[in-house]
Protein backbone atom coordinates (compact mmCIF):
# COMPACT_ATOMS: atom_id res chain seq x y z
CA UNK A 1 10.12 179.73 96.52
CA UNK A 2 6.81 181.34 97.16
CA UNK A 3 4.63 181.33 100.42
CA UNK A 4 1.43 179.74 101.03
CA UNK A 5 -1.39 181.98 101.53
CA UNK A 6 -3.64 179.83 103.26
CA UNK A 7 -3.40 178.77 106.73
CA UNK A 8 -1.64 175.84 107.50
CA UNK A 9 -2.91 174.10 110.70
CA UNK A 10 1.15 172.43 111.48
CA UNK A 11 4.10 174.97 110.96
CA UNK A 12 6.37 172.14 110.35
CA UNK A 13 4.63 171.35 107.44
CA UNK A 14 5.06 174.22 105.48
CA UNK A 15 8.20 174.71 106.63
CA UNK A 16 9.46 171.10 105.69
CA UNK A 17 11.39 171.79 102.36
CA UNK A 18 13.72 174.54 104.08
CA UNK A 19 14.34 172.24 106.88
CA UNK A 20 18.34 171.06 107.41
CA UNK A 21 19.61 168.25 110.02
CA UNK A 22 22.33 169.62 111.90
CA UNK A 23 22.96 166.01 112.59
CA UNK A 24 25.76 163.93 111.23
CA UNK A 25 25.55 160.53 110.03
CA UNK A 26 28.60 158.00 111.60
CA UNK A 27 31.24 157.44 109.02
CA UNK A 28 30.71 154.58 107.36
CA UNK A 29 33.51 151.33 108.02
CA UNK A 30 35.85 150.74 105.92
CA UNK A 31 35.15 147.11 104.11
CA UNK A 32 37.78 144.38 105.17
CA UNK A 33 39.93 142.13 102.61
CA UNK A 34 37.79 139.57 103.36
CA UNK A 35 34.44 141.36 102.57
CA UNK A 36 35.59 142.96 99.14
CA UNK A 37 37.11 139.04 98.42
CA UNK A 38 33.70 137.38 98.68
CA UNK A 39 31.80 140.64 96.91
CA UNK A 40 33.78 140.11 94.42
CA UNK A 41 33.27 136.15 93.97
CA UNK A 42 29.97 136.97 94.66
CA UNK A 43 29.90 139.27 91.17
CA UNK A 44 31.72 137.09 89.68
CA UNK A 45 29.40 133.86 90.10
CA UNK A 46 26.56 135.46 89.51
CA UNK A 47 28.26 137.50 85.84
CA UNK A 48 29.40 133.55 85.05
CA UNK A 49 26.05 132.26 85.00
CA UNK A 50 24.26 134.61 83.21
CA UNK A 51 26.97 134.51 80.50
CA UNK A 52 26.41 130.19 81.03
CA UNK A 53 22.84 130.14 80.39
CA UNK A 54 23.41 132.77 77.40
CA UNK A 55 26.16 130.12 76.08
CA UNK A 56 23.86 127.14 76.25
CA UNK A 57 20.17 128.91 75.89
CA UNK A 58 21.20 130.88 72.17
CA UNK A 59 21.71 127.76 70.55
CA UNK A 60 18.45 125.87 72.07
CA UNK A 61 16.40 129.08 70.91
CA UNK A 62 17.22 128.32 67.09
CA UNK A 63 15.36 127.00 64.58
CA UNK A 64 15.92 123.18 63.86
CA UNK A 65 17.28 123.04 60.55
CA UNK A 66 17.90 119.60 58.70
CA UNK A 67 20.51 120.35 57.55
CA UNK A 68 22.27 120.84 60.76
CA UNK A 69 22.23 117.11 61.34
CA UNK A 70 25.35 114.74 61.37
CA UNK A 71 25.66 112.42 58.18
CA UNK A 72 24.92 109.19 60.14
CA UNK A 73 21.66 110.29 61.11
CA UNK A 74 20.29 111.78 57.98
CA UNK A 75 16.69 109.67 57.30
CA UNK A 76 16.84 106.99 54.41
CA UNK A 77 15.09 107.56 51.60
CA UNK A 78 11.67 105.16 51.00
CA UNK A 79 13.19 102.79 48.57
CA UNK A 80 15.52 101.53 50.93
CA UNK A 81 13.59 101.01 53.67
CA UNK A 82 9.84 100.50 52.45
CA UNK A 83 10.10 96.76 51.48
């Protein structure tokens, strides 16, 4: 990497992207039955209803089609019903 010619008014600055911690993070805990348990339900709820509302939203989002109607409720035609 290449040095900056100009002054820099804070050392620290300049120096920043060289800089290393020589501190060490605690290790993290180790996650109990219980915890991975409800994570898991947790995923599992949440993976349910978006596959729910994709079940019962696809068929709302199409087209009405006549022809997708039940025999019973097909209209009459106007001779039967025009008197």
């Amino acid at each position: 990497m290449f040095r900056r010619r100009e002054p820099v008014p804070f050392a620290f600055v300049a120096e920043a992207d060289r800089f290393r911690s020589n501190v060490t993070p605690p290790p993290r805990e180790s996650l109990s039955v219980a915890q991975i348990t409800a994570r898991s339900l947790v995923g599992l709820t949440v993976v349910a209803g978006l596959v729910g509302s994709l079940l019962f939203g696809i068929p709302a989002l199409q087209p009405y089609q006549a022809s997708d109607r039940p025999a019973g409720t097909a209209q009459q035609s106007g001779e039967a019903g025009g008197r």
